[in-house]
PDB file of N, CA and C in Angstrom:
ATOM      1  N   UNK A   1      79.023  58.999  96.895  1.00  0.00           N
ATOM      2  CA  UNK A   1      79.233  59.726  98.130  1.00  0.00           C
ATOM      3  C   UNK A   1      80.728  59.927  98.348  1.00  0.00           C
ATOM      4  N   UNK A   2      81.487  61.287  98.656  1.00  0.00           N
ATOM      5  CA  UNK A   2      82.432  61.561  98.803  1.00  0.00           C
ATOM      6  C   UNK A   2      82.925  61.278 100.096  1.00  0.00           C
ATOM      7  N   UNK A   3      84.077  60.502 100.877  1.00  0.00           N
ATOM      8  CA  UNK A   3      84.859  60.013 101.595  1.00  0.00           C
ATOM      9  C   UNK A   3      85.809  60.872 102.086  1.00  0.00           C
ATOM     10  N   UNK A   4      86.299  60.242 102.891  1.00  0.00           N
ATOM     11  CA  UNK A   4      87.287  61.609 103.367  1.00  0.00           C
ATOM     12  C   UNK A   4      88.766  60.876 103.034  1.00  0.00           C
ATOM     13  N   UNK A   5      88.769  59.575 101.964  1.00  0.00           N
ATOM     14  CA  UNK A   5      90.029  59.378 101.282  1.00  0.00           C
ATOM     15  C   UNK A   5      89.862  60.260 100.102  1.00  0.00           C
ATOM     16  N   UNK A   6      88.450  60.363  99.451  1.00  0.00           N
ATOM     17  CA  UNK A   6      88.499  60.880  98.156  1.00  0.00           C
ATOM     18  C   UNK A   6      89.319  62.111  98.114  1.00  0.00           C
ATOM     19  N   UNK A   7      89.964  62.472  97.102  1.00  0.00           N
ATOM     20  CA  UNK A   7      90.444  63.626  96.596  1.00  0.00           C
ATOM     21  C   UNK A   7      89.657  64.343  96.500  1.00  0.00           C
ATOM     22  N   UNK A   8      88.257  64.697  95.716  1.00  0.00           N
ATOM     23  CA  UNK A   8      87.857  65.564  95.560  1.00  0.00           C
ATOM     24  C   UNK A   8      87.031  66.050  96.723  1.00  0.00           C
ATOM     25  N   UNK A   9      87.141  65.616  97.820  1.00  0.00           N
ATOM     26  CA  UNK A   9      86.709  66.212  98.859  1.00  0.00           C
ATOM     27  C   UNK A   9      87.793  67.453  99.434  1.00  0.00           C
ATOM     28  N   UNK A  10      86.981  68.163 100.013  1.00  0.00           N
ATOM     29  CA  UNK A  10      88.172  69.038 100.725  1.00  0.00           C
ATOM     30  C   UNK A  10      88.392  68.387 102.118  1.00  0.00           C
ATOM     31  N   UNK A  11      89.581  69.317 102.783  1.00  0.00           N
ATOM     32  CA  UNK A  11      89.658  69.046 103.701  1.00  0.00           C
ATOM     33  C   UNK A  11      89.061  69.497 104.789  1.00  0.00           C
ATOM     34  N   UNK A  12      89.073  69.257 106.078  1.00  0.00           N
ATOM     35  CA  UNK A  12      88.547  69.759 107.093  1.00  0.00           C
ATOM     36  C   UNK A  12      89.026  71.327 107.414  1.00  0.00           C
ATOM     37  N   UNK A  13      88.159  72.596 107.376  1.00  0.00           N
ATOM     38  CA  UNK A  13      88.949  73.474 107.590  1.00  0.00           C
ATOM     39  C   UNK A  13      90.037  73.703 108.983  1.00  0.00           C
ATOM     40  N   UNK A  14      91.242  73.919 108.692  1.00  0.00           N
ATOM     41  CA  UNK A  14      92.232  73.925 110.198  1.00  0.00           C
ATOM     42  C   UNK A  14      92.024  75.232 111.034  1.00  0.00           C
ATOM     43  N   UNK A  15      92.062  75.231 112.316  1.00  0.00           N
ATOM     44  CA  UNK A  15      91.632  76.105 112.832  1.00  0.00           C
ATOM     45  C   UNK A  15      92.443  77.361 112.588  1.00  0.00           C
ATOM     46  N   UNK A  16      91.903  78.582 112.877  1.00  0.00           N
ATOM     47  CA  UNK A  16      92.864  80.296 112.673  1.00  0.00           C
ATOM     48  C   UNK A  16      93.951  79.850 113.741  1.00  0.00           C
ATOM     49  N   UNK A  17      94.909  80.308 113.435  1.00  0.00           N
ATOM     50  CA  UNK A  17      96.244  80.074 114.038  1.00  0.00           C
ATOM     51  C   UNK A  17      95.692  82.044 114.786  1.00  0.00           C
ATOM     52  N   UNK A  18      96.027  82.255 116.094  1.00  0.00           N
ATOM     53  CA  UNK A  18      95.694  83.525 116.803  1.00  0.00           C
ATOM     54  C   UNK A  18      96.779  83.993 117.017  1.00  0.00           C
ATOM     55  N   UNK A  19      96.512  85.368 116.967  1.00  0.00           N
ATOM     56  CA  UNK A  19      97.776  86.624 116.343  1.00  0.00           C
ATOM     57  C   UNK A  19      97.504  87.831 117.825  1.00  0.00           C
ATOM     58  N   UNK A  20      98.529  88.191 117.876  1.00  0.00           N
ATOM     59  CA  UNK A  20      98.324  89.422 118.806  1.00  0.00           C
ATOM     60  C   UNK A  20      99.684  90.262 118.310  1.00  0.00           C
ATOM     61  N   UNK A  21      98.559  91.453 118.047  1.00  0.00           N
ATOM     62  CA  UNK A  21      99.520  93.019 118.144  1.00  0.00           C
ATOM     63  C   UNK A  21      99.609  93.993 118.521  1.00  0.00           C
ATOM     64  N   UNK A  22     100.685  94.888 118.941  1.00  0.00           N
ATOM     65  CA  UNK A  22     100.424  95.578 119.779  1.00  0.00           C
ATOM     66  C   UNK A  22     100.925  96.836 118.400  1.00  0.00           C
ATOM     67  N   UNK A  23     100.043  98.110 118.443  1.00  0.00           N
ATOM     68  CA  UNK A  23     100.584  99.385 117.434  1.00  0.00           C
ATOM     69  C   UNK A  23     100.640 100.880 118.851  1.00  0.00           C
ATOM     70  N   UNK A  24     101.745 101.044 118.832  1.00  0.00           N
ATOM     71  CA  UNK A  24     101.456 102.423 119.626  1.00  0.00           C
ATOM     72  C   UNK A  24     101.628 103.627 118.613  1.00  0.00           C
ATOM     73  N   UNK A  25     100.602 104.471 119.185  1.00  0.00           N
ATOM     74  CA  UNK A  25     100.472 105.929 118.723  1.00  0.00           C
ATOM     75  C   UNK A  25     101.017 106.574 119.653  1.00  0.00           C
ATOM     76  N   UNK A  26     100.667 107.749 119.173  1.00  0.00           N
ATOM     77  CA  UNK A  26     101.028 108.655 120.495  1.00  0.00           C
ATOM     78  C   UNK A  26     100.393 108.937 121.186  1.00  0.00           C
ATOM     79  N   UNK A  27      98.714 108.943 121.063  1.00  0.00           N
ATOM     80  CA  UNK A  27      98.040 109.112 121.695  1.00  0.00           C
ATOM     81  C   UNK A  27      97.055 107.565 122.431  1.00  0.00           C
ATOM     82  N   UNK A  28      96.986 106.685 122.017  1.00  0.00           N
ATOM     83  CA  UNK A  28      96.733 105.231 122.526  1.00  0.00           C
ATOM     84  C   UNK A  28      97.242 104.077 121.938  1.00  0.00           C
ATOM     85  N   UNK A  29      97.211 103.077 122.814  1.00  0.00           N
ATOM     86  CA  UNK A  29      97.966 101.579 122.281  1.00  0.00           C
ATOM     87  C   UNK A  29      96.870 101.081 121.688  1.00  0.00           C
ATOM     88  N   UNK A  30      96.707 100.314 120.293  1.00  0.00           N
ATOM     89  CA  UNK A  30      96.116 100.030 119.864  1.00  0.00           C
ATOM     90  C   UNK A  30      96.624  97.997 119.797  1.00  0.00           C
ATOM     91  N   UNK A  31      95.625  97.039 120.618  1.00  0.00           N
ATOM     92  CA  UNK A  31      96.050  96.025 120.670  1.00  0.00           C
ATOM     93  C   UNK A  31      95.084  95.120 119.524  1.00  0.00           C
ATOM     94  N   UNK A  32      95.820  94.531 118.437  1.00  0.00           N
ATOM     95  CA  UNK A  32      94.820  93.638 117.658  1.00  0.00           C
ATOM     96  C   UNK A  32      95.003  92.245 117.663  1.00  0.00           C
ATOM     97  N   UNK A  33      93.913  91.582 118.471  1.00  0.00           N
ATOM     98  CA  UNK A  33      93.719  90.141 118.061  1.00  0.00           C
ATOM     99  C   UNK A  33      93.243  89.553 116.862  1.00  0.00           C
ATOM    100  N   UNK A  34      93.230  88.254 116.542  1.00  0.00           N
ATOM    101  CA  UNK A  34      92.658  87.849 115.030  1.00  0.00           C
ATOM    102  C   UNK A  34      93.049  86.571 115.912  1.00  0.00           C
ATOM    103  N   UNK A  35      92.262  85.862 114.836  1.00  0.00           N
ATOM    104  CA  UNK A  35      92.190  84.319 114.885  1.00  0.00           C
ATOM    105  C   UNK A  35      91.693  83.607 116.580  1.00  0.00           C
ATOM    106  N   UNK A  36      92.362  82.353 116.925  1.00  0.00           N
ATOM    107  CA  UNK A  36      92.056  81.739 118.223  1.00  0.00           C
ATOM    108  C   UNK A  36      92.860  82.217 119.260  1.00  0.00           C
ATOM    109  N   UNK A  37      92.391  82.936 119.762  1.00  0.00           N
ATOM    110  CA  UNK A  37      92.735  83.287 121.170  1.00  0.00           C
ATOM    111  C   UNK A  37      92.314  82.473 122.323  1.00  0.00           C
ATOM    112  N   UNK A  38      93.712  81.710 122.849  1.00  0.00           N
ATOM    113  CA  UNK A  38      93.447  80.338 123.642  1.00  0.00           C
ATOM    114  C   UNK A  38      94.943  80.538 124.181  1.00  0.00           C
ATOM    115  N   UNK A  39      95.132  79.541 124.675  1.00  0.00           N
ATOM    116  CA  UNK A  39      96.368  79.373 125.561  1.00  0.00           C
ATOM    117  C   UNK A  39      97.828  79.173 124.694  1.00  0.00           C
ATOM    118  N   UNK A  40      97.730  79.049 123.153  1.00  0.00           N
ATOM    119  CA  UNK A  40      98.605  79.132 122.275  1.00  0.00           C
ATOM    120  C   UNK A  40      99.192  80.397 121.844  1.00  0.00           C
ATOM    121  N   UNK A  41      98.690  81.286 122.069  1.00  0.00           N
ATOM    122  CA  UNK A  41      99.321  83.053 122.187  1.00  0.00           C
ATOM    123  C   UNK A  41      99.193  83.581 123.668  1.00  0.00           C
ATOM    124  N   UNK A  42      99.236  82.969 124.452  1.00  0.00           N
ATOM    125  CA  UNK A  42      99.327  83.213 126.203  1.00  0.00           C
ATOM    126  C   UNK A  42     100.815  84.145 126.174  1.00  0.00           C
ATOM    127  N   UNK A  43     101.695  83.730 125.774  1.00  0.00           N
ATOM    128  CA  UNK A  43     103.065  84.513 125.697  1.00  0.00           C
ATOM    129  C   UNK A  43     102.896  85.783 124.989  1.00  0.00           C
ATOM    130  N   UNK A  44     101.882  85.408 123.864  1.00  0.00           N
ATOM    131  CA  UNK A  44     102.008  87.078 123.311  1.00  0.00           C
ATOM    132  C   UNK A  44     101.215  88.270 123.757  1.00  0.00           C
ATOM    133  N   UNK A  45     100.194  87.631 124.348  1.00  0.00           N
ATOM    134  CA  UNK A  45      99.359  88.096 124.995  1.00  0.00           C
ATOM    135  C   UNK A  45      99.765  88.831 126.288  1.00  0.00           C
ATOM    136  N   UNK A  46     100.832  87.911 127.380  1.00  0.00           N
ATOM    137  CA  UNK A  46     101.541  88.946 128.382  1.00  0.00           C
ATOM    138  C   UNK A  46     102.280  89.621 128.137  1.00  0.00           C
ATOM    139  N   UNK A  47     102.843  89.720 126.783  1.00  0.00           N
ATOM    140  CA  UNK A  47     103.469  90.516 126.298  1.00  0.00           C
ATOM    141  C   UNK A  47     103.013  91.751 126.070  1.00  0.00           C
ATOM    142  N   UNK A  48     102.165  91.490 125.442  1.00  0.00           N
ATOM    143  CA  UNK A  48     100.863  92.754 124.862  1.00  0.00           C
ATOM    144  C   UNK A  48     100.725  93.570 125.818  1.00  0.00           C
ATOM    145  N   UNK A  49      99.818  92.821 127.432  1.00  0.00           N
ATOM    146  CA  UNK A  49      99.260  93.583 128.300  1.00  0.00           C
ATOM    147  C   UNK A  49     100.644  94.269 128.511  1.00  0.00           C
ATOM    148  N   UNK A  50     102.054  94.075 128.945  1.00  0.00           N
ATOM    149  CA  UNK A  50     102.949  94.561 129.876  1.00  0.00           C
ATOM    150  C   UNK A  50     103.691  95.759 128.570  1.00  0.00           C
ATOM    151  N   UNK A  51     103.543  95.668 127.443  1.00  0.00           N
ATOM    152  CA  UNK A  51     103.857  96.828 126.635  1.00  0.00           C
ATOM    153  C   UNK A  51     102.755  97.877 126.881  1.00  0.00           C
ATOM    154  N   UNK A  52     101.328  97.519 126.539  1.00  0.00           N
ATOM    155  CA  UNK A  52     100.320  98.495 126.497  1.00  0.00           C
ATOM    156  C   UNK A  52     100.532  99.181 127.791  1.00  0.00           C
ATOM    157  N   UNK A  53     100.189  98.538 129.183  1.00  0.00           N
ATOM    158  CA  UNK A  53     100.093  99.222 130.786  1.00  0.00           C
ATOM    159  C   UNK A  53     101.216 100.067 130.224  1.00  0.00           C
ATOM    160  N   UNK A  54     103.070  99.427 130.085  1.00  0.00           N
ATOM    161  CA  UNK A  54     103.985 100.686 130.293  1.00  0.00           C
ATOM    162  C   UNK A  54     104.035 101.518 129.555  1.00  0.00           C
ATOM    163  N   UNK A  55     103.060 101.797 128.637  1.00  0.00           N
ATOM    164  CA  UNK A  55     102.859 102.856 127.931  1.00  0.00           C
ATOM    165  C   UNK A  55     102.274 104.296 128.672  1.00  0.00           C
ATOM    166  N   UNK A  56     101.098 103.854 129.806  1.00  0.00           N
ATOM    167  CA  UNK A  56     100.390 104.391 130.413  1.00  0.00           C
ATOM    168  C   UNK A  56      99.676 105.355 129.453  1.00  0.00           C
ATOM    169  N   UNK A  57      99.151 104.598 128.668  1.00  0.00           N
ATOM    170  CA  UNK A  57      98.222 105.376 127.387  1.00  0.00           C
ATOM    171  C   UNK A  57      96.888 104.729 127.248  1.00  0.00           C
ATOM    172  N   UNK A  58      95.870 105.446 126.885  1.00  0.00           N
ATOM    173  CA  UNK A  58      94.820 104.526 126.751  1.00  0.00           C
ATOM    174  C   UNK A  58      94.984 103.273 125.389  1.00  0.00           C
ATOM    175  N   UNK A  59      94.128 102.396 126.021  1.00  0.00           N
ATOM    176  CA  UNK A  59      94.591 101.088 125.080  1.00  0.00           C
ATOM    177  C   UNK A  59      92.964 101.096 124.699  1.00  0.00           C
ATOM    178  N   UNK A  60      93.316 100.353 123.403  1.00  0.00           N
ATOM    179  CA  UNK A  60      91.903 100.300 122.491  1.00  0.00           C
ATOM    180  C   UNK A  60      92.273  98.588 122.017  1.00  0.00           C
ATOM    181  N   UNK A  61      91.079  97.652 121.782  1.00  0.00           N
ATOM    182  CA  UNK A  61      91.686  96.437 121.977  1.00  0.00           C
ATOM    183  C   UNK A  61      90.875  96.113 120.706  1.00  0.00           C
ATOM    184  N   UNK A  62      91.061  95.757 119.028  1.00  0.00           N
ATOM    185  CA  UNK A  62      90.718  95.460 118.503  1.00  0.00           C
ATOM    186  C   UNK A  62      90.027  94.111 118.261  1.00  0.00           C
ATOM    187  N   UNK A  63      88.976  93.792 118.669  1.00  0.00           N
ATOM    188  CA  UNK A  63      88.129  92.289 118.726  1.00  0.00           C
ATOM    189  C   UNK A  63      87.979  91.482 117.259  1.00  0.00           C
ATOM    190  N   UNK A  64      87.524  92.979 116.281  1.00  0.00           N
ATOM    191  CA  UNK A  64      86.096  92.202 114.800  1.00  0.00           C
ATOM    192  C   UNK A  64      86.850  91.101 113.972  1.00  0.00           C
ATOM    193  N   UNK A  65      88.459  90.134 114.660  1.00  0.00           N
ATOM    194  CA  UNK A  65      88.892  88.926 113.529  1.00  0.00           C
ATOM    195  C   UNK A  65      89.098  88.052 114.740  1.00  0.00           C
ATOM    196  N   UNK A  66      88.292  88.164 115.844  1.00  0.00           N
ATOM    197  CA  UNK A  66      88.646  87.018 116.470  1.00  0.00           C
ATOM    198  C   UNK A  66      87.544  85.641 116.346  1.00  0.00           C
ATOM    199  N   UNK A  67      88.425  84.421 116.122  1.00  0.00           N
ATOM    200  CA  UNK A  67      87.433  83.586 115.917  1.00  0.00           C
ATOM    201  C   UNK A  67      86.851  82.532 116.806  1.00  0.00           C
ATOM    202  N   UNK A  68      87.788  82.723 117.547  1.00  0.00           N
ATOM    203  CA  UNK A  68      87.687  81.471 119.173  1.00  0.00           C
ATOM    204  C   UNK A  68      88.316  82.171 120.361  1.00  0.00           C
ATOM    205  N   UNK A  69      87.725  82.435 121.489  1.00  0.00           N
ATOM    206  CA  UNK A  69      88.407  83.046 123.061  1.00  0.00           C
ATOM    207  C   UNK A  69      88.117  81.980 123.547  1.00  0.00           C
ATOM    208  N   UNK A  70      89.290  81.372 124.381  1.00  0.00           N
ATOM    209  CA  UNK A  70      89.022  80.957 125.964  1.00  0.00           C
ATOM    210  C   UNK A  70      89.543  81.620 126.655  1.00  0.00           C
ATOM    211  N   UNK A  71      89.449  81.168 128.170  1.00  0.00           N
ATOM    212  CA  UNK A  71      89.568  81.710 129.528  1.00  0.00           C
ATOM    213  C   UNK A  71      91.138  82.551 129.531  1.00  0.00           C
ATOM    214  N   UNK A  72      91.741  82.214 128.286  1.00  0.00           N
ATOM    215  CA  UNK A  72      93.247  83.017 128.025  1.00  0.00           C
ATOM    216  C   UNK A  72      92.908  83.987 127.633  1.00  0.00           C
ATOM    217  N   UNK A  73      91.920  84.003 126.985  1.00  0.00           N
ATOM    218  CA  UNK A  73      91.942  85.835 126.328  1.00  0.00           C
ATOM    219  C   UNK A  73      91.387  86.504 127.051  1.00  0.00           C
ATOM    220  N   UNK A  74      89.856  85.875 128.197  1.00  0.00           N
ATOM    221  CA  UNK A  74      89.611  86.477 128.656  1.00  0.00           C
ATOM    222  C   UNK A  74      90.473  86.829 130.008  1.00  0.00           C
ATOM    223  N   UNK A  75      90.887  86.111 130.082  1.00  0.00           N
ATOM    224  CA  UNK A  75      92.253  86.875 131.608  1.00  0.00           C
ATOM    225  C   UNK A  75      93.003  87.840 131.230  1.00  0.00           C
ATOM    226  N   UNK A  76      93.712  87.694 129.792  1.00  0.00           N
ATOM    227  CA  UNK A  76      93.923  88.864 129.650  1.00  0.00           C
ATOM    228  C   UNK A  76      93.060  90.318 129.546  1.00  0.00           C
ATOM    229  N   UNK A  77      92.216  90.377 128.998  1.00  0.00           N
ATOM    230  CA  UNK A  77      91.429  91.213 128.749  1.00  0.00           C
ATOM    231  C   UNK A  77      90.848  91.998 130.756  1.00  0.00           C
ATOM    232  N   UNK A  78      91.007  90.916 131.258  1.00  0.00           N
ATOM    233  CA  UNK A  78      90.469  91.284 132.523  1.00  0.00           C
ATOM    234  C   UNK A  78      92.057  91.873 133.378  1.00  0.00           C
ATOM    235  N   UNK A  79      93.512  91.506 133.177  1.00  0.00           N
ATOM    236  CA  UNK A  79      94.263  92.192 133.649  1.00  0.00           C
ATOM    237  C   UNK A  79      95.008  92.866 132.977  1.00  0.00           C
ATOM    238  N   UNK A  80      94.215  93.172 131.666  1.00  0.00           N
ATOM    239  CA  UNK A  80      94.496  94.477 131.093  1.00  0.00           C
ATOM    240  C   UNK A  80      93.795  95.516 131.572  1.00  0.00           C
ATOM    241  N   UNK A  81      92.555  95.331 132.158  1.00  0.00           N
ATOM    242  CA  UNK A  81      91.408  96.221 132.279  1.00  0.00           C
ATOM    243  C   UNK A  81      92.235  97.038 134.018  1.00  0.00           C
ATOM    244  N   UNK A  82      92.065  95.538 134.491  1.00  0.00           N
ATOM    245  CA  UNK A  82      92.690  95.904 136.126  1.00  0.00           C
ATOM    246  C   UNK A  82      93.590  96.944 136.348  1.00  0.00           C
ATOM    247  N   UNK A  83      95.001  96.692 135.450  1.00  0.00           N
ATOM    248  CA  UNK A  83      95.815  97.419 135.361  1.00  0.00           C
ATOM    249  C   UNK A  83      96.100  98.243 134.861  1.00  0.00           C
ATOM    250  N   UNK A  84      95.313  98.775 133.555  1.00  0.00           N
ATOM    251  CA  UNK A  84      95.517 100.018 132.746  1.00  0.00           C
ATOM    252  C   UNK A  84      95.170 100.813 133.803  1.00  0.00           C
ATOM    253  N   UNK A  85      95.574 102.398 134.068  1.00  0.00           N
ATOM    254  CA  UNK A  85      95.160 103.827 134.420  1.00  0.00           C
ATOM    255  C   UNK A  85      94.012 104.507 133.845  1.00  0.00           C
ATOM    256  N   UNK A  86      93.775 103.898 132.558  1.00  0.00           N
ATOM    257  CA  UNK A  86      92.189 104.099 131.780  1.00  0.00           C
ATOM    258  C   UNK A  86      91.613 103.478 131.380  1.00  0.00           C
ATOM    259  N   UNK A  87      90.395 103.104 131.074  1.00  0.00           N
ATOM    260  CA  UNK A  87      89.169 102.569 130.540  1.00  0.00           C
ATOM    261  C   UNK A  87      89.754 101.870 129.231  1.00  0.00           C
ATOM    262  N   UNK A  88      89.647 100.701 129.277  1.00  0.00           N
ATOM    263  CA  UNK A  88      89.949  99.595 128.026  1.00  0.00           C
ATOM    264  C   UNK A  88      88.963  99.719 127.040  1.00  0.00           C
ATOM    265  N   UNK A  89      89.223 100.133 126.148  1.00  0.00           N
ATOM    266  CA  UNK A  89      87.978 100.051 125.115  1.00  0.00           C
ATOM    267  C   UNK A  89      88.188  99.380 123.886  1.00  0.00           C
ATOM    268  N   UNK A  90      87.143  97.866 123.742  1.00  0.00           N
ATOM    269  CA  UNK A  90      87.191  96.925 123.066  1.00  0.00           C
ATOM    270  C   UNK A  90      86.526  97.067 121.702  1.00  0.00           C
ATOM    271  N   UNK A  91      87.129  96.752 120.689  1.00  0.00           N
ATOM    272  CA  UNK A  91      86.135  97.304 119.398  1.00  0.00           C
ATOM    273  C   UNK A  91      85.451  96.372 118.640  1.00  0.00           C
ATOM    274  N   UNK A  92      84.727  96.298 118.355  1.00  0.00           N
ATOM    275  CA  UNK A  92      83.830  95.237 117.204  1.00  0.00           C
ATOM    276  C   UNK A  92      83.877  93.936 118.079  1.00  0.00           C
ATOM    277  N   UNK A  93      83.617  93.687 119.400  1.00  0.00           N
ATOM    278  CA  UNK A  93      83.756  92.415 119.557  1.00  0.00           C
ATOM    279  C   UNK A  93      82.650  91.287 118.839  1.00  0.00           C
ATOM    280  N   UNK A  94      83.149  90.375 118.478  1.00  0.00           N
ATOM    281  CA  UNK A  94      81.838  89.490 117.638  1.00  0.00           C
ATOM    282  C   UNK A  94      80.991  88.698 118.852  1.00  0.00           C
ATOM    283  N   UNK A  95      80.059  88.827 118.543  1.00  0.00           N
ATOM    284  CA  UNK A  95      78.881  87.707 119.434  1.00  0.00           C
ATOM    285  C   UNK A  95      79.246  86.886 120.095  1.00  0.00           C
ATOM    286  N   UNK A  96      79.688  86.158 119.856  1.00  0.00           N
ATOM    287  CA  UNK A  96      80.660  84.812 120.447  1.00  0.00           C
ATOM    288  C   UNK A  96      81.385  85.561 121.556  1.00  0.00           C
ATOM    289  N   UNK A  97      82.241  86.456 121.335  1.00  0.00           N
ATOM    290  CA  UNK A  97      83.518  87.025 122.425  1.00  0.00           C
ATOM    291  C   UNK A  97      82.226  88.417 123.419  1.00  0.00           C
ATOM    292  N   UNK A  98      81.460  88.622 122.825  1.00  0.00           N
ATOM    293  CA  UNK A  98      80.547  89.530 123.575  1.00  0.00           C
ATOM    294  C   UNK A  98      79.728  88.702 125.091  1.00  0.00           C
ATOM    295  N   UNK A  99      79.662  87.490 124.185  1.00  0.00           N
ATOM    296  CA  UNK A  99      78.587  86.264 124.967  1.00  0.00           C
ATOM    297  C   UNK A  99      79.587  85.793 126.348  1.00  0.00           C
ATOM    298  N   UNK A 100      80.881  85.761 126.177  1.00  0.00           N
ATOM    299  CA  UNK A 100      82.050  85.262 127.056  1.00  0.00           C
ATOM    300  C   UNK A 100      82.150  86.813 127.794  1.00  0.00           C
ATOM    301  N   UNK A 101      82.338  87.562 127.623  1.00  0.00           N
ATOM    302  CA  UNK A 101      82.384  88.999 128.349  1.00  0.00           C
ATOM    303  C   UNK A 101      81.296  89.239 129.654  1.00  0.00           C
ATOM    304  N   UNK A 102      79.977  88.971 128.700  1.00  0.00           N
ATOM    305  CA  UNK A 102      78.543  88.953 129.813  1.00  0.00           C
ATOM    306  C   UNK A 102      78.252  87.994 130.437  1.00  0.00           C
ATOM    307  N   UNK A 103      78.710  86.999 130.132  1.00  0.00           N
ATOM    308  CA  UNK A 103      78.919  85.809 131.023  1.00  0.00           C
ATOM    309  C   UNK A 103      79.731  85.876 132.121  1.00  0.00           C
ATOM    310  N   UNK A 104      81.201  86.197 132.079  1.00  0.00           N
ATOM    311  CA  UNK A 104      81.973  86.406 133.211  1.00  0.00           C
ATOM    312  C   UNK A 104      81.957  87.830 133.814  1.00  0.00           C
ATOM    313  N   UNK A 105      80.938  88.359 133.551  1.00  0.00           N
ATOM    314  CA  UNK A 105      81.089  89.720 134.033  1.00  0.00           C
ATOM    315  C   UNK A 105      82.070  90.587 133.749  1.00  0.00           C
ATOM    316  N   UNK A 106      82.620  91.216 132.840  1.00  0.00           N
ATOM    317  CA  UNK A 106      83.710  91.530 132.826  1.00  0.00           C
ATOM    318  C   UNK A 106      83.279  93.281 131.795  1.00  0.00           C
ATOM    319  N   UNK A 107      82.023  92.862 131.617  1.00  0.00           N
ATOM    320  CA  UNK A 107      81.557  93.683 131.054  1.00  0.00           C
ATOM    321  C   UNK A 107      81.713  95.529 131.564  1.00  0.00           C
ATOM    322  N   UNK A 108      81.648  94.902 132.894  1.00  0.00           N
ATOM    323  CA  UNK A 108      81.587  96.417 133.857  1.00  0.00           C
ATOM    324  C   UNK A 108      82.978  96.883 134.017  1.00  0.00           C
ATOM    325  N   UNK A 109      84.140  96.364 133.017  1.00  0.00           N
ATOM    326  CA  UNK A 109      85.597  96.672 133.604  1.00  0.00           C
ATOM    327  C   UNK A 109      86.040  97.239 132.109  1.00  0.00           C
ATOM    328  N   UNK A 110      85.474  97.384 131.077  1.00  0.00           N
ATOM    329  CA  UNK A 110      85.740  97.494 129.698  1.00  0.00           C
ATOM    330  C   UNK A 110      84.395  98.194 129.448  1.00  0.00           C
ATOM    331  N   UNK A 111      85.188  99.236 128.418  1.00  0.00           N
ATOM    332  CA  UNK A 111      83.804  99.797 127.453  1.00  0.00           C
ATOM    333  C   UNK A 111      84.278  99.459 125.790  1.00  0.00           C
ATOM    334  N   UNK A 112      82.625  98.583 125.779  1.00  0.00           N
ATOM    335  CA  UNK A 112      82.492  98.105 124.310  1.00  0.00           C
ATOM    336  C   UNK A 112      82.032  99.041 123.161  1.00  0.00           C
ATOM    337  N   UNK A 113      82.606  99.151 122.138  1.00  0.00           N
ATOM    338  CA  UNK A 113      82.382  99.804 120.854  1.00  0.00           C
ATOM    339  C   UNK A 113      82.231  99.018 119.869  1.00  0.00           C
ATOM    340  N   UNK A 114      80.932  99.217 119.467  1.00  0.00           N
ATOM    341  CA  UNK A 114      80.383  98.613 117.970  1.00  0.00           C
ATOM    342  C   UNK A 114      80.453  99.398 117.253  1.00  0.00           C
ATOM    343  N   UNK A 115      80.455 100.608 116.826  1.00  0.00           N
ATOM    344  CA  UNK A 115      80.034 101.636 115.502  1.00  0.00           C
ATOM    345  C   UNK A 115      82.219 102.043 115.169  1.00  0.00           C
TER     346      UNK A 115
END
């Protein structure tokens, strides 16, 4: 039985370190998360929202690499929604981040895109 001194065990996988980016076009801000979105990218995250709003462009919020949200991503996501001039539209969100959306209601402040 393999141990967790043994070598040939692996290790425990470490969690996604969470990324936020912001790409502007000319025609919308395109914001991409990946990894854990939690209170460890909180800075990049107000960053994000306060570039995208002064854009006053529609923002499109890339979801399909996120692997963990808490109540940080979703605040953002909710005063991104508040404050944009247009309709936030979230893309590929995965199950997990869909399940946190319909749970806090937040559903009715964002339009979701799967295809």
């Amino acid at each position: 039985m393999a141990t967790r001194d043994d070598p040939t065990t692996p290790p425990p996988p470490s969690p996604e370190v969470g990324s936020v980016h912001v790409i502007l076009d000319p025609d919308v801000v395109h914001v991409v998360l990946a990894g854990e979105i939690d209170a460890s990218v909180a800075p990049d995250l107000t960053a994000a929202a306060a570039e995208a709003i002064a854009a006053g462009l529609p923002v499109e919020v890339d979801c399909r690499s996120i692997t963990f949200m808490d109540s940080t991503g979703i605040g953002f996501l909710a005063r991104l929604a508040a404050r944009s001039q247009r309709p936030v539209r979230l893309l590929h969100p995965p199950g997990t981040v869909r399940f946190l959306l319909e749970t806090v209601r937040i559903t009715s402040m964002v339009e979701i895109v799967e295809d």
